[in-house]
PDB file of N, CA and C in Angstrom:
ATOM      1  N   UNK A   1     -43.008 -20.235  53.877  1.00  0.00           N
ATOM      2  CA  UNK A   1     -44.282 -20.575  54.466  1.00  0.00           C
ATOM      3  C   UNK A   1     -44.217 -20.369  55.968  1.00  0.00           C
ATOM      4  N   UNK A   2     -45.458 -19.881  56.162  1.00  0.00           N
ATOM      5  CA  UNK A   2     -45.155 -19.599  58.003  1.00  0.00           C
ATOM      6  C   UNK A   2     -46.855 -20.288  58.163  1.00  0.00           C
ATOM      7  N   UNK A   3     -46.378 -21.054  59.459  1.00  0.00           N
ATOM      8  CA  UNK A   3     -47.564 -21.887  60.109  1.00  0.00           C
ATOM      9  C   UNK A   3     -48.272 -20.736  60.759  1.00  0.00           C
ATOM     10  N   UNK A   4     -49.281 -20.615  60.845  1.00  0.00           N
ATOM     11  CA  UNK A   4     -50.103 -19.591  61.949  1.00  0.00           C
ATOM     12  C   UNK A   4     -50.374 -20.351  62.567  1.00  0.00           C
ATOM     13  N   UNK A   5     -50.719 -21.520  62.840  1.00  0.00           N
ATOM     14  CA  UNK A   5     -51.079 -22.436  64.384  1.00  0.00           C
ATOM     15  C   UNK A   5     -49.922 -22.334  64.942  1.00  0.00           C
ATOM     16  N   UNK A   6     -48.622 -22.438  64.511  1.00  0.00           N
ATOM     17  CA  UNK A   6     -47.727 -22.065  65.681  1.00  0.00           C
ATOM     18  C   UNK A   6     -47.400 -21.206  66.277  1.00  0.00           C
ATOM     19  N   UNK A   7     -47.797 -19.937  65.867  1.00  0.00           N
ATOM     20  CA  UNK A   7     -47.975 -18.867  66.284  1.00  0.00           C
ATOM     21  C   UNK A   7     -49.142 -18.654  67.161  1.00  0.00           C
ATOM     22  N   UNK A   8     -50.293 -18.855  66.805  1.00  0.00           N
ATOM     23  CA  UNK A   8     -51.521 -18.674  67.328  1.00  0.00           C
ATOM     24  C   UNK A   8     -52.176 -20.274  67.366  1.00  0.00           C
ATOM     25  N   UNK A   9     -52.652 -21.198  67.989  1.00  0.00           N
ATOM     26  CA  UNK A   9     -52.785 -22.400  68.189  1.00  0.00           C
ATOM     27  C   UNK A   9     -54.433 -22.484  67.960  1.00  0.00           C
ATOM     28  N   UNK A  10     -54.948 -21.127  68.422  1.00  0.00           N
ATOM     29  CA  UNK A  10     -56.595 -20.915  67.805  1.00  0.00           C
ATOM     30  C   UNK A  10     -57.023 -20.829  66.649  1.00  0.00           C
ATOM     31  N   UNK A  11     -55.995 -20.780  65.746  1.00  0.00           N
ATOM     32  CA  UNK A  11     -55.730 -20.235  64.004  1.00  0.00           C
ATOM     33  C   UNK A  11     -56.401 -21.391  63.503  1.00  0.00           C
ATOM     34  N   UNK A  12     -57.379 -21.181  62.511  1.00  0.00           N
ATOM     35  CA  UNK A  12     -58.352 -22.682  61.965  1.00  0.00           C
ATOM     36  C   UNK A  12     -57.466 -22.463  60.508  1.00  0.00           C
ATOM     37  N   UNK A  13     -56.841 -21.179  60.336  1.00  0.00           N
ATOM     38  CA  UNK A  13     -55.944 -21.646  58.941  1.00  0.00           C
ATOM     39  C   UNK A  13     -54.544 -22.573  59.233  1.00  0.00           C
ATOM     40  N   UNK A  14     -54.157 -23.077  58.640  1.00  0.00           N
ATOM     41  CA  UNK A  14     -52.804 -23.275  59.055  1.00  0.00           C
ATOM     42  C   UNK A  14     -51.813 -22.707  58.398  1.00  0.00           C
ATOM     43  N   UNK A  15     -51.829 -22.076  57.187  1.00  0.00           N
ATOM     44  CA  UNK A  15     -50.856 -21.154  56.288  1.00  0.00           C
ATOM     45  C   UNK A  15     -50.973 -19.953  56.300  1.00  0.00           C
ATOM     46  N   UNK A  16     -50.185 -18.772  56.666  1.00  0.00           N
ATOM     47  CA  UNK A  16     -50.360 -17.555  56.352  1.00  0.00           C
ATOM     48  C   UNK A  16     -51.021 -17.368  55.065  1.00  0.00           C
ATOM     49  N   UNK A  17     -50.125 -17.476  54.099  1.00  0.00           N
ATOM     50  CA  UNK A  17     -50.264 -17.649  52.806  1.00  0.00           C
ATOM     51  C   UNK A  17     -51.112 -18.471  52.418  1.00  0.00           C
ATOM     52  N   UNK A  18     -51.909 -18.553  51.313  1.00  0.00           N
ATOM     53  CA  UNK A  18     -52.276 -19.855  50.909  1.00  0.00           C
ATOM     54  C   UNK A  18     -51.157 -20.546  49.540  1.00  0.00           C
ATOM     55  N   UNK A  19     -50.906 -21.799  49.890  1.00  0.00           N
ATOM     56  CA  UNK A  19     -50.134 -22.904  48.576  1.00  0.00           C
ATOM     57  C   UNK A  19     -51.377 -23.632  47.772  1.00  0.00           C
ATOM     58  N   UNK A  20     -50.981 -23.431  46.617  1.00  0.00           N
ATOM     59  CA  UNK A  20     -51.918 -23.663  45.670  1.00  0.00           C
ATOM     60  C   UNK A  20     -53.459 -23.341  45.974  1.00  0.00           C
ATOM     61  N   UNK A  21     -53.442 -22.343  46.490  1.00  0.00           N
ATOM     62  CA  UNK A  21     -54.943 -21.889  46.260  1.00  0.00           C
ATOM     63  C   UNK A  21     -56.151 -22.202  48.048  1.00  0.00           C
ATOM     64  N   UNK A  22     -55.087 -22.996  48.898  1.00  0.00           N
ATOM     65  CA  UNK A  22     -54.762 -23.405  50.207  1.00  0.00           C
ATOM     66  C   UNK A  22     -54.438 -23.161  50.891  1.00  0.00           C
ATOM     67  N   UNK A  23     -55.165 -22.957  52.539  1.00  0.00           N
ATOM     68  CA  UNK A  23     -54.563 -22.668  53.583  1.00  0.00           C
ATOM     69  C   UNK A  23     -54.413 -24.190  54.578  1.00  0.00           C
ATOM     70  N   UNK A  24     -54.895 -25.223  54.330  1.00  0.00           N
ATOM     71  CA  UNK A  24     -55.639 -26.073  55.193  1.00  0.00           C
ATOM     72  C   UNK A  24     -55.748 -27.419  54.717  1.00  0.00           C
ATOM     73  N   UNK A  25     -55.696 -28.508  54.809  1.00  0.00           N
ATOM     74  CA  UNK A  25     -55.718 -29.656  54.216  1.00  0.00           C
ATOM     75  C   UNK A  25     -55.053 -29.901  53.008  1.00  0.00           C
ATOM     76  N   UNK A  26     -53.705 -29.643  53.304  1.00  0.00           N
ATOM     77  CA  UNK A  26     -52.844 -29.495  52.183  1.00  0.00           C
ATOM     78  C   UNK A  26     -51.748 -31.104  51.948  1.00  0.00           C
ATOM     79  N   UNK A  27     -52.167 -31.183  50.326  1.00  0.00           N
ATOM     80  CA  UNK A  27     -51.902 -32.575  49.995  1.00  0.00           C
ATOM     81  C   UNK A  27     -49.976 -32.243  49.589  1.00  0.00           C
ATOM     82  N   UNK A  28     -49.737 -34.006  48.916  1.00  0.00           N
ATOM     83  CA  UNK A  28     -48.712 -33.499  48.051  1.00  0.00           C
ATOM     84  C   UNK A  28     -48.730 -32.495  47.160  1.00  0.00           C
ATOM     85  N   UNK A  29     -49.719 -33.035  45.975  1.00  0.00           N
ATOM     86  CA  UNK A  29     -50.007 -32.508  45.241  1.00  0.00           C
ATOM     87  C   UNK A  29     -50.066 -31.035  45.135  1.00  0.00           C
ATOM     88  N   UNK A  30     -50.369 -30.468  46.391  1.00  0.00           N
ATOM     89  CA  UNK A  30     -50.308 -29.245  46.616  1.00  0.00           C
ATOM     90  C   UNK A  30     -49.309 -28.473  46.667  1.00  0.00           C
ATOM     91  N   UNK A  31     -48.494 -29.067  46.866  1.00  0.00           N
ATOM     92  CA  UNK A  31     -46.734 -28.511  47.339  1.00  0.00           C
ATOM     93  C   UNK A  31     -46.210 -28.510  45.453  1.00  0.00           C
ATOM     94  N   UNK A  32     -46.672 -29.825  45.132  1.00  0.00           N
ATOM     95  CA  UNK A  32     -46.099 -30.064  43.234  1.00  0.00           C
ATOM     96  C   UNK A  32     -46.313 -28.742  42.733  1.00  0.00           C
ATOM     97  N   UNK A  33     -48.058 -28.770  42.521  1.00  0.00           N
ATOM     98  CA  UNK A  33     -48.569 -27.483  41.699  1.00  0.00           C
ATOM     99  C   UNK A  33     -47.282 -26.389  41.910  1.00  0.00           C
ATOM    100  N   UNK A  34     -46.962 -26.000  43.732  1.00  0.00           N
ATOM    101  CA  UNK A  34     -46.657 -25.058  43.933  1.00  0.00           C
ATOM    102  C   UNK A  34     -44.873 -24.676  43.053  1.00  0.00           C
ATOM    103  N   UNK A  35     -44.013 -26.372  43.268  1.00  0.00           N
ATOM    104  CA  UNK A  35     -42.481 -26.125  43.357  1.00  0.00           C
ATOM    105  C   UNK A  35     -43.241 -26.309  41.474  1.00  0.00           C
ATOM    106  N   UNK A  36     -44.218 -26.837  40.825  1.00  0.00           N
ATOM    107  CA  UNK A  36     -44.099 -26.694  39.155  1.00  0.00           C
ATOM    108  C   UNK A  36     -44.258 -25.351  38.853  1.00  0.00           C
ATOM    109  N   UNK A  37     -45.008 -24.416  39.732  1.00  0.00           N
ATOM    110  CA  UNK A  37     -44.952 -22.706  39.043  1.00  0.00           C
ATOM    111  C   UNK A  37     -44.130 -22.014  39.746  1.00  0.00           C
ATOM    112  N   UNK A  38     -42.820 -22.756  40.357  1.00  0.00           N
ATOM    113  CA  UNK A  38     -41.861 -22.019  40.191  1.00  0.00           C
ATOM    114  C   UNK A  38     -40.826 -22.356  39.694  1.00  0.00           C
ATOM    115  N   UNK A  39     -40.868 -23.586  38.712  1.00  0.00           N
ATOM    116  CA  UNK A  39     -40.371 -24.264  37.505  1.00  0.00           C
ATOM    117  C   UNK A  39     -39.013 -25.125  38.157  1.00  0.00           C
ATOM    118  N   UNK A  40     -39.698 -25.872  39.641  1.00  0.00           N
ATOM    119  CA  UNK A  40     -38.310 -26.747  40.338  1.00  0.00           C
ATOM    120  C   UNK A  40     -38.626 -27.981  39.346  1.00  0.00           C
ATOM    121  N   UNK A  41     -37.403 -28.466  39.129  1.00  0.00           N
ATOM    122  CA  UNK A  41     -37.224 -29.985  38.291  1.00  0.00           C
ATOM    123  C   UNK A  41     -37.526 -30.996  39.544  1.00  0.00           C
ATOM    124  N   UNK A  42     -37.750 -31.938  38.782  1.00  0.00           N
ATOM    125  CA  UNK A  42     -38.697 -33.129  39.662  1.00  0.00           C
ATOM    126  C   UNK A  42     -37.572 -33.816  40.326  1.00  0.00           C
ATOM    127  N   UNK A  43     -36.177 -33.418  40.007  1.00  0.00           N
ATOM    128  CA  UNK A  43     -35.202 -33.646  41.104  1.00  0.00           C
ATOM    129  C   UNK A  43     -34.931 -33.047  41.973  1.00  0.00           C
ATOM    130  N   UNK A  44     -35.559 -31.353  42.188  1.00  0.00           N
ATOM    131  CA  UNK A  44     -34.928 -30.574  43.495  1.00  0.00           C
ATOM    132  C   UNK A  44     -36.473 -30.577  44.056  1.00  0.00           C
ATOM    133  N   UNK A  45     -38.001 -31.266  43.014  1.00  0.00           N
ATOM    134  CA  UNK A  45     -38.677 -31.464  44.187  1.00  0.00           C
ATOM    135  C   UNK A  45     -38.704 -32.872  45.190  1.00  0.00           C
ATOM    136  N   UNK A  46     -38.013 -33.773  44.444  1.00  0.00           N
ATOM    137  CA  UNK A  46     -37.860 -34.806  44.677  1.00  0.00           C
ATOM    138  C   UNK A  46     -36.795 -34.671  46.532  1.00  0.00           C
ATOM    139  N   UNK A  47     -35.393 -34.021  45.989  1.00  0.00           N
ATOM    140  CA  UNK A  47     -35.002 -33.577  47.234  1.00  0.00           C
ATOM    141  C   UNK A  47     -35.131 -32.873  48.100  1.00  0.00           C
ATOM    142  N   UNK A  48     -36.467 -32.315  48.119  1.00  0.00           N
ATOM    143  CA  UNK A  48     -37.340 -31.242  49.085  1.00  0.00           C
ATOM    144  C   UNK A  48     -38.178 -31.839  49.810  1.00  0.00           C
ATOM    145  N   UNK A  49     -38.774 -33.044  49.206  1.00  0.00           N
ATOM    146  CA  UNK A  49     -39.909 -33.572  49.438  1.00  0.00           C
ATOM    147  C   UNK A  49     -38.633 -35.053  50.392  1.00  0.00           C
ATOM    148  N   UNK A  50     -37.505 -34.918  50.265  1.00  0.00           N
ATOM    149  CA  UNK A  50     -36.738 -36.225  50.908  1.00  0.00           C
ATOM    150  C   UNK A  50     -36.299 -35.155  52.378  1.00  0.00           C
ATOM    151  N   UNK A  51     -36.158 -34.243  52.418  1.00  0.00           N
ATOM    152  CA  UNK A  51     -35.698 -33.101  53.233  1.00  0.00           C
ATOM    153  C   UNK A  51     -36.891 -32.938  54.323  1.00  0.00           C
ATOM    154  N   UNK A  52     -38.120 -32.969  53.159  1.00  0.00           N
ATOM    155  CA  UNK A  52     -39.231 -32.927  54.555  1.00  0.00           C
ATOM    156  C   UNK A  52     -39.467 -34.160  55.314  1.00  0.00           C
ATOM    157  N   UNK A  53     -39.551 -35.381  54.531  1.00  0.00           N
ATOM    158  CA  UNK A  53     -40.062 -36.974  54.834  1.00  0.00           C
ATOM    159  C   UNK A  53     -38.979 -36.502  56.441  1.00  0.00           C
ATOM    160  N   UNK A  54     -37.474 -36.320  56.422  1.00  0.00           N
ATOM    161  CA  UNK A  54     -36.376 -36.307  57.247  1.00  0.00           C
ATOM    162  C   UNK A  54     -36.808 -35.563  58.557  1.00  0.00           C
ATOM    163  N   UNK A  55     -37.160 -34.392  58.423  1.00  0.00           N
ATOM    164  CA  UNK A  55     -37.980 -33.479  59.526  1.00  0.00           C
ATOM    165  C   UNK A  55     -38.990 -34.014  60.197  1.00  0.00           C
ATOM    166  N   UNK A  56     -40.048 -34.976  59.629  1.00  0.00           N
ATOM    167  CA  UNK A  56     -41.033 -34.969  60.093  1.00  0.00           C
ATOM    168  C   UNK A  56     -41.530 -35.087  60.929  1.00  0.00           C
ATOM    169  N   UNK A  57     -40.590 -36.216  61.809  1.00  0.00           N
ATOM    170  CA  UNK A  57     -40.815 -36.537  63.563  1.00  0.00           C
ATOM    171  C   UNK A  57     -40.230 -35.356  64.506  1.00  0.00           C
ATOM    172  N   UNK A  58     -39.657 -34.185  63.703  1.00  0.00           N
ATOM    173  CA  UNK A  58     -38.818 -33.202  64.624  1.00  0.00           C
ATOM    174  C   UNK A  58     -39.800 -32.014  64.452  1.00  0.00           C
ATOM    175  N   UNK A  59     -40.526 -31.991  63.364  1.00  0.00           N
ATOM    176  CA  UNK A  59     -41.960 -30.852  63.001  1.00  0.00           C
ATOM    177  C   UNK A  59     -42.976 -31.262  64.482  1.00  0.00           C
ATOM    178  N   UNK A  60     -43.619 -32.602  64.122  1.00  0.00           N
ATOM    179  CA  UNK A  60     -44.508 -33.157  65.107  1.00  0.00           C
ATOM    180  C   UNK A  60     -43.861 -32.990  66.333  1.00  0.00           C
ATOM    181  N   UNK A  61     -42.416 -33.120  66.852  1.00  0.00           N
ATOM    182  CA  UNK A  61     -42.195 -32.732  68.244  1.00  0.00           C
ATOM    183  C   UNK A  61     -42.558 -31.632  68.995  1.00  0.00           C
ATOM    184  N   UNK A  62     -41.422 -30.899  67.660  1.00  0.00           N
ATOM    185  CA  UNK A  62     -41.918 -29.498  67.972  1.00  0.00           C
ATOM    186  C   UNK A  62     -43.508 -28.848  67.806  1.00  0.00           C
ATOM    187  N   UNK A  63     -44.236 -29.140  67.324  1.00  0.00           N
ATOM    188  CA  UNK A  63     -45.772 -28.621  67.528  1.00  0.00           C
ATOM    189  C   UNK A  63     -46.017 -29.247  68.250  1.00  0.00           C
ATOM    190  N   UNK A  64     -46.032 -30.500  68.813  1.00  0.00           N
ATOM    191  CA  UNK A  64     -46.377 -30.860  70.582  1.00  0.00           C
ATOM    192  C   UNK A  64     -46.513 -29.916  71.408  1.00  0.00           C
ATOM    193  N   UNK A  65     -44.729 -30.069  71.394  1.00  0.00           N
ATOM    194  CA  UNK A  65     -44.296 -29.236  72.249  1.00  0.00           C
ATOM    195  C   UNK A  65     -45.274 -27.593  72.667  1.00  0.00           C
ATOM    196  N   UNK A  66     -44.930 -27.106  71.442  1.00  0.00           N
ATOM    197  CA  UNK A  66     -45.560 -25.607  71.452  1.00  0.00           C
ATOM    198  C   UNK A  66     -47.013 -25.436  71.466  1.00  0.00           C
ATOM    199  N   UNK A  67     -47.427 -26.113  71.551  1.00  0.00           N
ATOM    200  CA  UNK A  67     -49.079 -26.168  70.814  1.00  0.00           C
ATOM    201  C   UNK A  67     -49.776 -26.790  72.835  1.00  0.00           C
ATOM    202  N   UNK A  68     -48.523 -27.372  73.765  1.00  0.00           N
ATOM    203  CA  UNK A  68     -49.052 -27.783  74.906  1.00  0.00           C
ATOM    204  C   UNK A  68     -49.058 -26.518  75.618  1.00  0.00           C
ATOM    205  N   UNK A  69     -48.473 -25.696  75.425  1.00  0.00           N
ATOM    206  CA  UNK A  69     -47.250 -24.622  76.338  1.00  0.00           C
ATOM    207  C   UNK A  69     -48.480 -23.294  75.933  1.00  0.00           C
ATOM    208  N   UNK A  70     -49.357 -23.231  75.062  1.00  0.00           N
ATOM    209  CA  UNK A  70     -50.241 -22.479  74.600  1.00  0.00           C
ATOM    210  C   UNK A  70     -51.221 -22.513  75.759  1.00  0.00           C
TER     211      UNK A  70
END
């Protein structure tokens, strides 16, 4: 997945791609649909989804950061 607001900060999408059918107001649920059609067990989404919770204050830094500097 690549953010286009971090790239471009004018970008009203936020996903290159779209996840589940999504560029923009993207839930859990959205990420599920995505790791169930590519058949992850609810334990490696379970540890994906513990991997992101871990990032999260270092995501939000970093888009501060980059998103001021724009």
């Amino acid at each position: 997945m690549l953010s286009t607001v971090l790239v471009n900060p004018k970008e009203e999408e936020y996903l290159a791609l779209s996840l589940n059918g999504k560029k923009k107001q993207l839930k859990r649920r959205d990420f599920e649909s995505a790791f169930d059609s590519m058949k992850l067990t609810t334990r490696q989404q379970y540890i994906i989804f513990g991997k992101m919770a871990k990032a999260r204050n270092k995501w939000i830094e970093f888009i501060q950061k980059n998103t001021k500097s724009s």
